[in-house]
N, C-alpha and C. Protein backbone atom coordinates (compact mmCIF):
# COMPACT_ATOMS: atom_id res chain seq x y z
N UNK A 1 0.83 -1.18 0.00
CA UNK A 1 0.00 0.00 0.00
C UNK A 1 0.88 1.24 0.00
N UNK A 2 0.51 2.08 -1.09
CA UNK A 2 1.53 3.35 -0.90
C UNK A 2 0.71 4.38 0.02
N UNK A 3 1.39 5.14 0.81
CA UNK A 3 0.54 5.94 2.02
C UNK A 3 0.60 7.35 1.04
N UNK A 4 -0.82 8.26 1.17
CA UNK A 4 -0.68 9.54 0.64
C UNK A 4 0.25 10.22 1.50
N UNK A 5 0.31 11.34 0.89
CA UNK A 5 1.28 12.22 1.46
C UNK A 5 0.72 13.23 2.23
N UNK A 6 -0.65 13.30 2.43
CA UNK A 6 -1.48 13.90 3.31
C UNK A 6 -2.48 13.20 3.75
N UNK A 7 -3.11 13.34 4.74
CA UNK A 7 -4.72 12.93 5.93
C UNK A 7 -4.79 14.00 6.27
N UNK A 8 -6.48 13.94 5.51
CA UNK A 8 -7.83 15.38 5.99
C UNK A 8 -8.51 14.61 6.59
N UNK A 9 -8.67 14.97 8.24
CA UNK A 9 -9.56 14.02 8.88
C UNK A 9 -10.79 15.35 9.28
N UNK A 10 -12.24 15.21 8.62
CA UNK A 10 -13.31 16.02 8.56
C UNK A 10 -14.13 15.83 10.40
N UNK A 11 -14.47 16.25 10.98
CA UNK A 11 -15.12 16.18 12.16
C UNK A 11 -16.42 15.99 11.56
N UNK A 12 -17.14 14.80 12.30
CA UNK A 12 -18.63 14.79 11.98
C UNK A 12 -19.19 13.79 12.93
N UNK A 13 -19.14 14.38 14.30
CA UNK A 13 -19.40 14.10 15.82
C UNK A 13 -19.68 12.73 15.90
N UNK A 14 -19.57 11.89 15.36
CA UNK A 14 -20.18 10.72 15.56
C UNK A 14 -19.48 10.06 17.22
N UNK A 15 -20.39 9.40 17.78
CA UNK A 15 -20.50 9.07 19.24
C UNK A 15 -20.31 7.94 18.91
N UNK A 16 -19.98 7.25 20.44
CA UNK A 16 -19.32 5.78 20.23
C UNK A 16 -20.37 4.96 20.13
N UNK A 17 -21.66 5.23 19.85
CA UNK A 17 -23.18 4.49 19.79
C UNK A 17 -23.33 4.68 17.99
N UNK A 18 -22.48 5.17 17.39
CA UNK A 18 -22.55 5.56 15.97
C UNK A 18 -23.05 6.83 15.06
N UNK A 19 -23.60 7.51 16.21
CA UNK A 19 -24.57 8.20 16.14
C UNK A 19 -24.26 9.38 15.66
N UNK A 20 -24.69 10.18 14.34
CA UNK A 20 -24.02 11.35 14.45
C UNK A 20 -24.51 12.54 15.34
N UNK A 21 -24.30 13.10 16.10
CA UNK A 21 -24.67 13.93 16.97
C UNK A 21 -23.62 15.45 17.35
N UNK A 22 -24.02 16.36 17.98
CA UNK A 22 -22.89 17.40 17.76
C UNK A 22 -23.23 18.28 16.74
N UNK A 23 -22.11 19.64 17.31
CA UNK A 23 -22.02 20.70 16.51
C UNK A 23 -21.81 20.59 15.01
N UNK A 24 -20.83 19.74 15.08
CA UNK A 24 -20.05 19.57 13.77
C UNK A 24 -20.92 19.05 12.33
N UNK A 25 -21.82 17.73 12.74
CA UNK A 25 -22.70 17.09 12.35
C UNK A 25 -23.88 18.23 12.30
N UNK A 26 -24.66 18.83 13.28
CA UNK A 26 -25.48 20.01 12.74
C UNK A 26 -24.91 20.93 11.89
N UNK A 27 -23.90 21.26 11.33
CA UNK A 27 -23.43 22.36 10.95
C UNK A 27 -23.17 21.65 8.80
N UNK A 28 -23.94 20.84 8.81
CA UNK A 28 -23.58 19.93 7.67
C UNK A 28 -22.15 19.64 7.46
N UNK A 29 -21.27 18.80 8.81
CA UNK A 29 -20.42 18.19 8.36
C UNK A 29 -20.42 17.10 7.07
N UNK A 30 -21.33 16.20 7.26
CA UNK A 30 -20.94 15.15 6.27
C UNK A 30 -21.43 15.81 4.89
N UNK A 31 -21.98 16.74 4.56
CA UNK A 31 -21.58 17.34 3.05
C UNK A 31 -20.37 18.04 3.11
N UNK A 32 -19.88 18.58 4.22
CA UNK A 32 -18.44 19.50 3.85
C UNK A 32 -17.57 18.44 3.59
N UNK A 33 -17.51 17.23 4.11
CA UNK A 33 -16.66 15.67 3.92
C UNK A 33 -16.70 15.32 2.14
N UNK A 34 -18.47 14.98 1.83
CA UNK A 34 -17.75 14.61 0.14
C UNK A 34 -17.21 16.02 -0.31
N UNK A 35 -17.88 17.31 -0.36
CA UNK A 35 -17.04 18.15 -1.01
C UNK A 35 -15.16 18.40 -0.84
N UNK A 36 -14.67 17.99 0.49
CA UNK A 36 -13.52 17.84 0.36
C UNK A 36 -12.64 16.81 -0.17
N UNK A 37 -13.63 15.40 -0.25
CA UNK A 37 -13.15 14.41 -1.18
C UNK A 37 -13.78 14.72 -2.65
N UNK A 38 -14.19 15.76 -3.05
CA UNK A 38 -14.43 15.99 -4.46
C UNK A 38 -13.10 16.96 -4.65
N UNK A 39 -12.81 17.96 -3.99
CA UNK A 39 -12.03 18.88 -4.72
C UNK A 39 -10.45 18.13 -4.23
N UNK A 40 -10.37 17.51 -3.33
CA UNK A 40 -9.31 16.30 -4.09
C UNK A 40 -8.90 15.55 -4.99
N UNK A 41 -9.74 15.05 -4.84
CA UNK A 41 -10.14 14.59 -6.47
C UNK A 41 -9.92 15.29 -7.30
N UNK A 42 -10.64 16.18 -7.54
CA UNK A 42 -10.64 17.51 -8.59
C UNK A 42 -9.10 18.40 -9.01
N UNK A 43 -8.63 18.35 -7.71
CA UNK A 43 -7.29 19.19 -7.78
C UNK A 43 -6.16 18.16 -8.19
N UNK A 44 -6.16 16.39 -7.84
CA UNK A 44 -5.48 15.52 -8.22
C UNK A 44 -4.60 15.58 -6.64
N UNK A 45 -4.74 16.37 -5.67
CA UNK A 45 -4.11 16.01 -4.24
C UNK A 45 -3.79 14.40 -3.94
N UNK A 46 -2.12 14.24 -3.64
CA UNK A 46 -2.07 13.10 -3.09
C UNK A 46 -2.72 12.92 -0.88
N UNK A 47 -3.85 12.83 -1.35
CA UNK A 47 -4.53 12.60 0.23
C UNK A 47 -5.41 11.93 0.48
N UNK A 48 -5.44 11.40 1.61
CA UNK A 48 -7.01 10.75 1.93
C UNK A 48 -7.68 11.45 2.79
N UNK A 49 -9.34 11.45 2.76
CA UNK A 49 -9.73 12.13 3.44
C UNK A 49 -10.66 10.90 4.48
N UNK A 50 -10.62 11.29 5.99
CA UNK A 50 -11.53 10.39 6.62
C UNK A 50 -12.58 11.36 7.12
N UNK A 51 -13.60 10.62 7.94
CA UNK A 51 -14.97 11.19 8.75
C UNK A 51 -14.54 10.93 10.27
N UNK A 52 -14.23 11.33 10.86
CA UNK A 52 -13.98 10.72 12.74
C UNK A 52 -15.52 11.21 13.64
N UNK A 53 -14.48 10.96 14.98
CA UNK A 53 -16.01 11.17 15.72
C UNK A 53 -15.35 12.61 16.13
N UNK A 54 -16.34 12.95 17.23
CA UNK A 54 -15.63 14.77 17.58
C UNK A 54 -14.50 14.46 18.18
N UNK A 55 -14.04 15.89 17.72
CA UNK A 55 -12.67 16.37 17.88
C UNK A 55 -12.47 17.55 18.61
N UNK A 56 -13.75 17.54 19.75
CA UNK A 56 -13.19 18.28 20.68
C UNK A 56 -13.09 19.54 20.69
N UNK A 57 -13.61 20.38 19.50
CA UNK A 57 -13.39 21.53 19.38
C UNK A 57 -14.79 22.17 18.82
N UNK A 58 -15.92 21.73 19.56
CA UNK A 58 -17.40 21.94 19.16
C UNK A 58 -17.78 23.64 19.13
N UNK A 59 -17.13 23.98 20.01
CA UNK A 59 -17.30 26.07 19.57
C UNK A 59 -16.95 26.29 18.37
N UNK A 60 -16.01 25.58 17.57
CA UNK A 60 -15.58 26.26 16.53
C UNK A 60 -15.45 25.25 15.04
N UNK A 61 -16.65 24.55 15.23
CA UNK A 61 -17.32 23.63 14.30
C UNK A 61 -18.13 24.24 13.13
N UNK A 62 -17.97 23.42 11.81
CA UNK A 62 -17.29 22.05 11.82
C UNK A 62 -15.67 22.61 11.98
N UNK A 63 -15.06 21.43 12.06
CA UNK A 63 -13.22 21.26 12.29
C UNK A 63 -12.97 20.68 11.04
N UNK A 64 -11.60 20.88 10.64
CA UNK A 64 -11.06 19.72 9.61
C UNK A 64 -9.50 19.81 10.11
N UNK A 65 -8.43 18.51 10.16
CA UNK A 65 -7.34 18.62 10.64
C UNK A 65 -6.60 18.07 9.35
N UNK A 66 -5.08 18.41 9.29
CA UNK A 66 -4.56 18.30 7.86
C UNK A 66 -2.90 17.62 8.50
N UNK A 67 -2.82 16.43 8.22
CA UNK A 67 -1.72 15.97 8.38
C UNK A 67 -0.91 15.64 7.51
N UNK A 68 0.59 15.89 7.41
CA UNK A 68 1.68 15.82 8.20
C UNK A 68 1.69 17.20 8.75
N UNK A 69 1.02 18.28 8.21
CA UNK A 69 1.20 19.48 8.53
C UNK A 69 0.49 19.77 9.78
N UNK A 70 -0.08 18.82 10.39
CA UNK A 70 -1.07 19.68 12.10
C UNK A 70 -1.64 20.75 11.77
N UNK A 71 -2.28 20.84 11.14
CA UNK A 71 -3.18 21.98 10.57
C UNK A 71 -4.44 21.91 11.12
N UNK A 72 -5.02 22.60 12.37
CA UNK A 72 -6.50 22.04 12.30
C UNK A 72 -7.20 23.52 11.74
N UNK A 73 -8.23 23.58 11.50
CA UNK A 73 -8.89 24.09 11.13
C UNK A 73 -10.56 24.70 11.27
N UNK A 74 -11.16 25.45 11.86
CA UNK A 74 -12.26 25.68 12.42
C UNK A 74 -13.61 26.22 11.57
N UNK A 75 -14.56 26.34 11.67
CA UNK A 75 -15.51 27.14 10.76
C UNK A 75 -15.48 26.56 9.55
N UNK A 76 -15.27 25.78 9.61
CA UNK A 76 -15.40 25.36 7.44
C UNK A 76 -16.58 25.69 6.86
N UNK A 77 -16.36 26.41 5.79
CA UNK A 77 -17.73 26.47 4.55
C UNK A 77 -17.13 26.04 3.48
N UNK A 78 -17.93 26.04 2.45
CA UNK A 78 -17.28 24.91 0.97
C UNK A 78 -16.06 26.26 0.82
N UNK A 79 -16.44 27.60 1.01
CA UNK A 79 -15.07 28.78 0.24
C UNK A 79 -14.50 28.44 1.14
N UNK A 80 -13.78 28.35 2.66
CA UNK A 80 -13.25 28.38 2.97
C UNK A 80 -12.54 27.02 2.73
N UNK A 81 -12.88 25.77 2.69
CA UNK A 81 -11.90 24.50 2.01
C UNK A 81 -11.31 24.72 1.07
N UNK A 82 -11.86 25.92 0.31
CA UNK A 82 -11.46 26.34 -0.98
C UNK A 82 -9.88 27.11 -1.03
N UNK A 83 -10.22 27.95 0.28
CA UNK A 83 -9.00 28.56 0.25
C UNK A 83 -7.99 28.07 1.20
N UNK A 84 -8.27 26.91 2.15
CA UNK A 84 -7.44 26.12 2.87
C UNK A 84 -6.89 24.94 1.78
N UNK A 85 -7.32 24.96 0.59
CA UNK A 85 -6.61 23.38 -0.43
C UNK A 85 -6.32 23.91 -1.13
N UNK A 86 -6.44 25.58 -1.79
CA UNK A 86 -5.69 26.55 -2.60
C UNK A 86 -4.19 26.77 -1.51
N UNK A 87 -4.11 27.37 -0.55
CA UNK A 87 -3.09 27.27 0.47
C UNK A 87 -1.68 26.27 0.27
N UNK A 88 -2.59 25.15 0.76
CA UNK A 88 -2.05 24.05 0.96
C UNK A 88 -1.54 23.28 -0.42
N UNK A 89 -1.79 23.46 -1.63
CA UNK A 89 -1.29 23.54 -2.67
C UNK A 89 0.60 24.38 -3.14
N UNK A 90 0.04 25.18 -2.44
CA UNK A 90 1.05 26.62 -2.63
C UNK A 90 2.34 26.36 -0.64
N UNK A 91 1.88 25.27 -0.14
CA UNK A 91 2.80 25.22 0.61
C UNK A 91 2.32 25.74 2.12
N UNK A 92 1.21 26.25 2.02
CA UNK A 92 0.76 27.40 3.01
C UNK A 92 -0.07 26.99 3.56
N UNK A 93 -0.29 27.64 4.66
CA UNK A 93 -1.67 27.41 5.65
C UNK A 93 -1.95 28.77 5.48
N UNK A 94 -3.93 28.86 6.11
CA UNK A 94 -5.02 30.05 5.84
C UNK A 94 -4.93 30.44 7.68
N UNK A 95 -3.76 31.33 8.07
CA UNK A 95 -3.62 31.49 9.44
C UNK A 95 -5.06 31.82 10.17
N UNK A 96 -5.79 32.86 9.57
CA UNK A 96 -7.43 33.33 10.47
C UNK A 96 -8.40 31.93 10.48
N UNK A 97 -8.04 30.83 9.87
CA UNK A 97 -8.75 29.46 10.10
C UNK A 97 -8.37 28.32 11.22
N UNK A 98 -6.44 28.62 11.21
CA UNK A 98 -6.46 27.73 12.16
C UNK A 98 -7.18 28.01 13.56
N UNK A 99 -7.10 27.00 13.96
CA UNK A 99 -7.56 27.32 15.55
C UNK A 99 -6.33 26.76 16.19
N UNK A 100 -6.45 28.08 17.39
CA UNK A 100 -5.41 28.00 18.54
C UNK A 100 -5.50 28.12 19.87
């Protein structure tokens, strides 16, 4: 198995009962999830993207975290993935997104 060279892990509260529940999940996480596995796709990014359960950071939901880089990320809307995978293309992180 060759490993990508990035993991987008999307927040979409799911509880250990399966359940999606949470900020993140009200806030239409699991559509911000395929749209970030579309414009992967779309852009040709070597990454995978997963769905987890919360991540702990429900004030500032949905989250998305970007590894190798520790990038997390707060507030997502489809523009703002837009300009966090434009970024991240170019080497960069969208500093007013991370959360700290």
């Amino acid at each position: 198995m060759q490993k990508p060279q990035r993991h987008i892990f999307v927040c979409n509260s799911f509880r250990l009962s399966g359940e999606p529940q949470g900020v993140c999940n009200r806030k239409s996480a699991a559509d911000l999830l395929r749209y970030v596995e579309n414009e992967i796709a779309d852009r040709g990014l070597d990454a995978m993207v997963s769905s987890t359960g919360c991540l702990k950071a429900c004030d500032r939901g949905p989250v998305m975290v970007i590894y190798p880089e520790a990038y997390w990320y707060g507030g997502l809307t489809e523009e703002r993935v837009d300009e966090i995978l434009d970024a991240l293309e170019e080497g960069e992180s969208v500093d007013e997104c991370l959360l700290r």
